[in-house]
C-alpha atoms as a PDB file:
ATOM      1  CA  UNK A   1      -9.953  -9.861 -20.680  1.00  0.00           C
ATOM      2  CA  UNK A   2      -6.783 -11.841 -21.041  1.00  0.00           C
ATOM      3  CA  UNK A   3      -3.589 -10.875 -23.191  1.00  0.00           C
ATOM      4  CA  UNK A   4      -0.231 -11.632 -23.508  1.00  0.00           C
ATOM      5  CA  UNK A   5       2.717  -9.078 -24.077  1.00  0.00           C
ATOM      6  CA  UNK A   6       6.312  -9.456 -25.120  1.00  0.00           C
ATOM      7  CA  UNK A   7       8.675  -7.643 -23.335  1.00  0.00           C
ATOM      8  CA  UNK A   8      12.646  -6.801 -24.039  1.00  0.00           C
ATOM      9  CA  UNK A   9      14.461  -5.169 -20.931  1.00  0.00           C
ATOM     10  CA  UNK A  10      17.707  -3.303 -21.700  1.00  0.00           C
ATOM     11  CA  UNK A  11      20.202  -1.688 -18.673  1.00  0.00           C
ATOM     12  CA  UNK A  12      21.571  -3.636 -15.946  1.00  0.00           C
ATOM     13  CA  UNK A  13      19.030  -6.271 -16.244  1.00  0.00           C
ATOM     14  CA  UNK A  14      21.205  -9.292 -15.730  1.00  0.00           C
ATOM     15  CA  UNK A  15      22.827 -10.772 -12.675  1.00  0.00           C
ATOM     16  CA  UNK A  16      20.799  -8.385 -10.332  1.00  0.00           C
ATOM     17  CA  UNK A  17      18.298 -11.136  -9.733  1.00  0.00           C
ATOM     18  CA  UNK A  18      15.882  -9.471 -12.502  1.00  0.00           C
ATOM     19  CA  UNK A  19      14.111 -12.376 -13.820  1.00  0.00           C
ATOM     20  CA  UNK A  20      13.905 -14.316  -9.922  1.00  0.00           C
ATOM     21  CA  UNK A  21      12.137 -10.850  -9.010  1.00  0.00           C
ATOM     22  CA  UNK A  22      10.265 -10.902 -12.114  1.00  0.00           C
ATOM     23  CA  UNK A  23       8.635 -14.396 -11.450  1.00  0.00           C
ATOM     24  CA  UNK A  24       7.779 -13.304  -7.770  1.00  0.00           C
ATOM     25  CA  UNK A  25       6.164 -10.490  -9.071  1.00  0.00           C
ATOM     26  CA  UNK A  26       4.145 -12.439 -11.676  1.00  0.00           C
ATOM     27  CA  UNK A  27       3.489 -14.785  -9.223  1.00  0.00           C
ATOM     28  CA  UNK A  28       1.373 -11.856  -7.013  1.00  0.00           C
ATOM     29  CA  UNK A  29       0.197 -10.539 -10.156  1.00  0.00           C
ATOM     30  CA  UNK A  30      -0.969 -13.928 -11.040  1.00  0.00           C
ATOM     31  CA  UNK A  31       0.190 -14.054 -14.506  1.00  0.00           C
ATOM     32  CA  UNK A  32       2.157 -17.143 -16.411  1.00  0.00           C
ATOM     33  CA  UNK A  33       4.815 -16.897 -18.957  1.00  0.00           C
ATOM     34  CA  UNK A  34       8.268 -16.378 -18.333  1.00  0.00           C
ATOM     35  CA  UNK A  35      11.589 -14.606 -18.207  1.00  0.00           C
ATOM     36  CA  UNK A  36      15.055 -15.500 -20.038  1.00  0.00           C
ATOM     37  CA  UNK A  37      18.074 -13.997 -20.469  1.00  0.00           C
ATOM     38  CA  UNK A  38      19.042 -12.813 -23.958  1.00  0.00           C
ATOM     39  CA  UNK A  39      22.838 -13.396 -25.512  1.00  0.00           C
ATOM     40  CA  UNK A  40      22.849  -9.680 -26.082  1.00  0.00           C
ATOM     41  CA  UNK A  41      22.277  -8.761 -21.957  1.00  0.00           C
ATOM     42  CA  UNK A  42      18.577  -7.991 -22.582  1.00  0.00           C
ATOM     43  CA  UNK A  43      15.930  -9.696 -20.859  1.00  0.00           C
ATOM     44  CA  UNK A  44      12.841 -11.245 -22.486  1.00  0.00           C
ATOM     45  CA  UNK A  45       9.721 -11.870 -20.458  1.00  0.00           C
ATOM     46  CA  UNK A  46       6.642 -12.658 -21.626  1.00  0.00           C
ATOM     47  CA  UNK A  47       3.430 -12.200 -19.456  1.00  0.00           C
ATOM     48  CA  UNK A  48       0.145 -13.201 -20.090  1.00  0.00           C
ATOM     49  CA  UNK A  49      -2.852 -12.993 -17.562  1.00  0.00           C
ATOM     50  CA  UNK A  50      -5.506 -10.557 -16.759  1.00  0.00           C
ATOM     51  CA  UNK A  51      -5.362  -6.885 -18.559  1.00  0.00           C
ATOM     52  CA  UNK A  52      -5.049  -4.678 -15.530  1.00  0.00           C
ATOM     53  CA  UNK A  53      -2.674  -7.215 -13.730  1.00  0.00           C
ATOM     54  CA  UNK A  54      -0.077  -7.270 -17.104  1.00  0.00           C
ATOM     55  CA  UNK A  55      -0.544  -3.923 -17.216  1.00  0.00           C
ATOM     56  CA  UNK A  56       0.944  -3.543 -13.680  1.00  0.00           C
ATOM     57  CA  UNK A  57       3.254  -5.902 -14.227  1.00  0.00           C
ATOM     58  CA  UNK A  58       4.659  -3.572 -17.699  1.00  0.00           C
ATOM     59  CA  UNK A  59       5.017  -1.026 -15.192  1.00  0.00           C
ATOM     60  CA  UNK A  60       6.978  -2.813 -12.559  1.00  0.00           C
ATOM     61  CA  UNK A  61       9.182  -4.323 -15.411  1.00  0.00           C
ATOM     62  CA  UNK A  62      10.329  -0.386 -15.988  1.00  0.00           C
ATOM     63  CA  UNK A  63      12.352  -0.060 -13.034  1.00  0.00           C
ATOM     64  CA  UNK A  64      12.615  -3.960 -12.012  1.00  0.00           C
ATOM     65  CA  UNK A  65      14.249  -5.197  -8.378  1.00  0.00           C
ATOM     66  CA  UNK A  66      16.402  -2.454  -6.511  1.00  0.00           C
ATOM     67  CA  UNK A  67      19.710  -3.749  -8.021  1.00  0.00           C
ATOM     68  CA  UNK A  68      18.563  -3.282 -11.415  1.00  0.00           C
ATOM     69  CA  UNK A  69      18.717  -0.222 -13.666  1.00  0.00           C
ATOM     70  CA  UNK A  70      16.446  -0.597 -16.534  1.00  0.00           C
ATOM     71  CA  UNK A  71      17.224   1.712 -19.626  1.00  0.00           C
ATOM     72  CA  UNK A  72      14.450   0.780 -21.689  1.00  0.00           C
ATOM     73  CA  UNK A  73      11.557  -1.640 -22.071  1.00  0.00           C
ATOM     74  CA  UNK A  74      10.021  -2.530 -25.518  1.00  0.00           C
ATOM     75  CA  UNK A  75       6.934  -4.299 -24.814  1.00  0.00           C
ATOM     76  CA  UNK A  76       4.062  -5.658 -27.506  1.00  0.00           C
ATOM     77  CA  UNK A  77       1.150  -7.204 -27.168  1.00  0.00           C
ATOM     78  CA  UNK A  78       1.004 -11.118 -29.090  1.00  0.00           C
ATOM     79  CA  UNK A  79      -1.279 -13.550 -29.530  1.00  0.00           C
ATOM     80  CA  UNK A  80      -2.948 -15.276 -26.437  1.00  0.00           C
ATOM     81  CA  UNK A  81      -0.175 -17.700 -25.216  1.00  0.00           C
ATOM     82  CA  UNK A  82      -1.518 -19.556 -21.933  1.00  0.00           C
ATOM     83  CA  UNK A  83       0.885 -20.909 -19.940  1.00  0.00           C
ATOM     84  CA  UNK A  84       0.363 -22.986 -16.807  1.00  0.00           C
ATOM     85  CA  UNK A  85       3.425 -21.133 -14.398  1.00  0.00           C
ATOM     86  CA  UNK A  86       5.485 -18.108 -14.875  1.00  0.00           C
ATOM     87  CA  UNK A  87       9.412 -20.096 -15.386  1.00  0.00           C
ATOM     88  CA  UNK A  88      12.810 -18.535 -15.621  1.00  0.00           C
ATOM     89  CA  UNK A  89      14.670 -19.496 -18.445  1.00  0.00           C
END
């Protein structure tokens, strides 16, 4: 079954290469959607794919790349939003 799932990432989330890791790991996980940075040093990513592959994904996005040191992750699940490629924003 597909979903999609909002996520906000708070810690040390930017400038430690979170969202470039992000889209690699998407990319194996092969889910679409994307990751931005936020104006208030969150990260939002949104991931939509297969169930068990976003819900590996959710888990990844707790701890992130090695430089990063995630505090918290709020994630939701939304409406279906396909998307064709996983961008960085």
């Amino acid at each position: 079954m597909n979903v999609s799932y909002l996520a906000h990432i708070s810690g040390k989330v930017q400038g430690v290469y979170f969202r470039a890791s992000s889209q690699q790991q998407a990319i194996d996980y092969g889910i679409s959607g994307y990751a931005k940075n936020l104006a208030d040093g969150e990260v939002e990513v949104l991931l939509s794919g297969e169930q068990n592959n976003v819900t590996q994904m959710l888990e990844w996005l707790n701890h992130g790349p090695p430089q990063a040191q995630v505090d918290k992750v709020d994630a939701k699940q939304v409406d279906w939003q396909p998307h064709s490629f996983f961008s960085i924003g």
